[in-house]
C-alpha atoms as a PDB file:
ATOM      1  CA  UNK A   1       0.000   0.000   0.000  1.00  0.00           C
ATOM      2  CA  UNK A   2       0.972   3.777  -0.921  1.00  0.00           C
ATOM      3  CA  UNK A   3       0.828   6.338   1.804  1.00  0.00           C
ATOM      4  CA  UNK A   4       0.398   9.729   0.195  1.00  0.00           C
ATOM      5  CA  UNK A   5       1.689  12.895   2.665  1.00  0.00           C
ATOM      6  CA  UNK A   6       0.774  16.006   3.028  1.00  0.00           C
ATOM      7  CA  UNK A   7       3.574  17.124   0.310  1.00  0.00           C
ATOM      8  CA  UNK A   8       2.093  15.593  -2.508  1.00  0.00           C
ATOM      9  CA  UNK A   9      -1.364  16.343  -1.539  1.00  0.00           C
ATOM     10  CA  UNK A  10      -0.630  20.099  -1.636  1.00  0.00           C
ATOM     11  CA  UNK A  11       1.420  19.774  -4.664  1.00  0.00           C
ATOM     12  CA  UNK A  12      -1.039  18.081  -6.836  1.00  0.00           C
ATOM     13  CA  UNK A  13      -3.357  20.772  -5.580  1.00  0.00           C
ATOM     14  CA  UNK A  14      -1.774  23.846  -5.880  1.00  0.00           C
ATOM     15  CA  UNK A  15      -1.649  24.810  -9.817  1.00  0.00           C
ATOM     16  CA  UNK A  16       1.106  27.354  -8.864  1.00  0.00           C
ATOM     17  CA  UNK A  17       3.400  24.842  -7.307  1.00  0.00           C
ATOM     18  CA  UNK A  18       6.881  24.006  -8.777  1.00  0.00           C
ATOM     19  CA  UNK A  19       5.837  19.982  -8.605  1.00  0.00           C
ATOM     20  CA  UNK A  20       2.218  20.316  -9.669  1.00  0.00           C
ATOM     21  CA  UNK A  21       2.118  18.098 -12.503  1.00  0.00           C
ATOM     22  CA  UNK A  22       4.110  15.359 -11.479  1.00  0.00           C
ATOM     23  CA  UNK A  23       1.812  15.422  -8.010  1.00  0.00           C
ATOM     24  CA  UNK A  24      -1.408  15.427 -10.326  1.00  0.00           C
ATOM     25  CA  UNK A  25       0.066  13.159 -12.251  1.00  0.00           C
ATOM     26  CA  UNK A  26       0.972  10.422  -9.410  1.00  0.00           C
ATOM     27  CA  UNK A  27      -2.254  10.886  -7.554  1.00  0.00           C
ATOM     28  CA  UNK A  28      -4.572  10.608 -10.632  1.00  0.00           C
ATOM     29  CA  UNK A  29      -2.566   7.321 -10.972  1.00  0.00           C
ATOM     30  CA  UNK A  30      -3.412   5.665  -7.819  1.00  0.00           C
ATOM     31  CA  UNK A  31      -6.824   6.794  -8.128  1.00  0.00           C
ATOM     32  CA  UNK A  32      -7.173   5.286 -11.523  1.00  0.00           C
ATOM     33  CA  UNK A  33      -5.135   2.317 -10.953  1.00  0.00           C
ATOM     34  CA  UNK A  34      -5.687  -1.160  -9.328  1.00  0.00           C
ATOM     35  CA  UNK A  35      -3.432  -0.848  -6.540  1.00  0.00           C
ATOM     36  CA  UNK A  36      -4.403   0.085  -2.866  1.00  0.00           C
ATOM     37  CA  UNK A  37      -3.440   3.635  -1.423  1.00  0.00           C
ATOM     38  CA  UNK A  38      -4.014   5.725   1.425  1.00  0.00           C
ATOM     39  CA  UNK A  39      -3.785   9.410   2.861  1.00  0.00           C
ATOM     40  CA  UNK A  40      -3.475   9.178   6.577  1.00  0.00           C
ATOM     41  CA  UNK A  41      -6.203  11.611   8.327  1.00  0.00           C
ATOM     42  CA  UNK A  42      -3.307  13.700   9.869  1.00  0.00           C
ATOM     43  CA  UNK A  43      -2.130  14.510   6.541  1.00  0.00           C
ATOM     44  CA  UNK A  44      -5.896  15.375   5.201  1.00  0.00           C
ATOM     45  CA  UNK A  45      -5.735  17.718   8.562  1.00  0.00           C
ATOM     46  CA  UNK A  46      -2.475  19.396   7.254  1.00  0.00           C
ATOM     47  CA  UNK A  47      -2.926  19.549   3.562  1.00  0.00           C
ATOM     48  CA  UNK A  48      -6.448  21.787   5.134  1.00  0.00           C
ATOM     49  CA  UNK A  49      -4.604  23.901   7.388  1.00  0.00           C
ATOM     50  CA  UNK A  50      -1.526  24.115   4.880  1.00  0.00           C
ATOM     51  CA  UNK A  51      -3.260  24.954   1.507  1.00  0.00           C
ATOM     52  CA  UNK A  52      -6.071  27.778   3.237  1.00  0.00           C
ATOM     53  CA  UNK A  53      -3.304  29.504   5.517  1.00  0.00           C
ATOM     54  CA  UNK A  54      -2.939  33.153   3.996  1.00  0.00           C
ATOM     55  CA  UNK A  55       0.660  33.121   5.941  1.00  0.00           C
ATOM     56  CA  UNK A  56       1.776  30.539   3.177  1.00  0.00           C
ATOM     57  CA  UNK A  57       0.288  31.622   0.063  1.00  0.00           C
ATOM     58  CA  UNK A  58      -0.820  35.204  -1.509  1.00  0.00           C
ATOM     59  CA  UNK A  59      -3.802  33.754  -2.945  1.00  0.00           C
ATOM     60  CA  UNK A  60      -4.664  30.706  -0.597  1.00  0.00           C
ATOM     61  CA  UNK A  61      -6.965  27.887  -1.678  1.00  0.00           C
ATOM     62  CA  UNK A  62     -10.559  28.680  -0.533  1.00  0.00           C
ATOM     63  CA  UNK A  63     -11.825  25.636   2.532  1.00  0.00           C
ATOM     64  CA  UNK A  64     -14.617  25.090  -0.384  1.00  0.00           C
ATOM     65  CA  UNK A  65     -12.058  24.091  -3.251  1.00  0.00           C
ATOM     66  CA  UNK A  66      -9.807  22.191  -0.241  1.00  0.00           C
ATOM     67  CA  UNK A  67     -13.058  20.286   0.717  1.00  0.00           C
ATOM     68  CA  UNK A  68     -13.880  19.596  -3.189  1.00  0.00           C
ATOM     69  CA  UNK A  69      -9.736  18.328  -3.689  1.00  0.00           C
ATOM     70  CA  UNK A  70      -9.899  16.447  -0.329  1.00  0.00           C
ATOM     71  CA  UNK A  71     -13.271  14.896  -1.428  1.00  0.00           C
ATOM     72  CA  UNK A  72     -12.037  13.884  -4.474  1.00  0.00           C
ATOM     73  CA  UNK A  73      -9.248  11.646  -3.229  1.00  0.00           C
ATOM     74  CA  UNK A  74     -11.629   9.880  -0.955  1.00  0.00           C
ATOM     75  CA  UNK A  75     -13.647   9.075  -3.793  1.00  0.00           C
ATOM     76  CA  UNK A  76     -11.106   6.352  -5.307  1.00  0.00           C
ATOM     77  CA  UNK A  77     -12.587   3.403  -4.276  1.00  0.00           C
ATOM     78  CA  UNK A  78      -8.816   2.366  -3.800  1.00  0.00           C
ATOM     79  CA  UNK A  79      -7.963   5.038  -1.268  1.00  0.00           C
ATOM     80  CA  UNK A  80      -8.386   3.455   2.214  1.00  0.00           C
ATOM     81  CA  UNK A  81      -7.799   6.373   5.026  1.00  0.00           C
ATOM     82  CA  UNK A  82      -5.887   5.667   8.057  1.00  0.00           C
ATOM     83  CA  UNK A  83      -6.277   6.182  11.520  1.00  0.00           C
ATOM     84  CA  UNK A  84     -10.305   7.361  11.600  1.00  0.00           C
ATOM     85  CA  UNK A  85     -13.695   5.088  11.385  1.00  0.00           C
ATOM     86  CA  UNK A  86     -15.581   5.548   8.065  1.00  0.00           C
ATOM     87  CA  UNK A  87     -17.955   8.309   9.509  1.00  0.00           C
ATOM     88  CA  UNK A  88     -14.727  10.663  10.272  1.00  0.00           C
ATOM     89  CA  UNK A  89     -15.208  12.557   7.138  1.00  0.00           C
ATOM     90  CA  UNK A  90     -18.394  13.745   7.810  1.00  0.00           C
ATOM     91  CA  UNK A  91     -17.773  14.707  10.629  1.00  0.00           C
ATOM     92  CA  UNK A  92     -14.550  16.312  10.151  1.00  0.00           C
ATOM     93  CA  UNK A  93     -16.147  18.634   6.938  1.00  0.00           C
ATOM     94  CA  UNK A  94     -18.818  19.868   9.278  1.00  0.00           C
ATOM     95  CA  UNK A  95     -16.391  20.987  11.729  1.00  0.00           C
ATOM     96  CA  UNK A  96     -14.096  22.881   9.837  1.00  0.00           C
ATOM     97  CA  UNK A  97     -17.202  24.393   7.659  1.00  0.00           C
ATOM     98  CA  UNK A  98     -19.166  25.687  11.149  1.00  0.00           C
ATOM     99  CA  UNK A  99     -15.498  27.035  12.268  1.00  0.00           C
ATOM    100  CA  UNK A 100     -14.832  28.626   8.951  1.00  0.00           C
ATOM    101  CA  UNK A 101     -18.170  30.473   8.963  1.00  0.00           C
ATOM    102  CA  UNK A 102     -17.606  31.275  12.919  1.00  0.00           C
ATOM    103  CA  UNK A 103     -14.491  33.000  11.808  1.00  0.00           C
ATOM    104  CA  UNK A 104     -15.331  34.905   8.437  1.00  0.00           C
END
C-alpha cells in the first residue's frame, strides 16, 4: 500500500506549485489504478490547514475548493484512510465548515 503525505497532496493541488504536474500526475494514478493507497487523516488535517493559511500563500486555496480536492481523493474506491472510522469525514467537513463560517 501507498501512503500519500501532506507534500504531494498540496502539490497536486496547488496549480502554482513548482511539482504540480508530477503530483497530479501520481495521484490521478493511484486513483485510476488497481493498486491500494491511502492518505493518513493527519495529513488530510495538514494539507487543510496548509493549503487555506494566507501566511503561506498570496492567494490561498478557498476551505470550499480544499473540501472539493480532499473529497475527491476519498472518492477512489482504492484510497483506504488511516487512523479514523468511516464516519470521520463527515464529521470532520462539518467541523471545519461551522469554524470557517464562525471565523469569516
Amino acid at each position: 500500500m501507498i501512503a500519500v503525505d501532506t507534500n504531494l497532496q498540496g502539490y497536486a493541488h496547488r496549480e502554482d506549485s513548482d511539482f504540480h504536474n508530477q503530483a497530479a500526475t501520481v495521484l490521478q494514478e493511484l486513483a485510476d489504478g488497481d493498486g491500494r493507497w491511502s492518505i493518513p487523516w493527519p495529513c488530510i488535517h495538514e494539507f487543510l490547514a496548509i493549503t487555506k493559511h494566507p501566511g503561506i500563500f498570496a492567494r490561498p486555496t478557498p476551505l470550499s475548493l480544499a473540501l472539493q480536492a480532499m473529497h475527491s481523493w476519498l472518492e477512489s474506491p482504492r484510497c483506504e484512510m488511516i487512523g479514523e472510522d468511516s464516519g470521520y469525514y463527515d464529521a470532520q467537513t462539518e467541523c471545519v465548515q461551522k469554524e470557517y463560517r464562525r471565523v469569516s
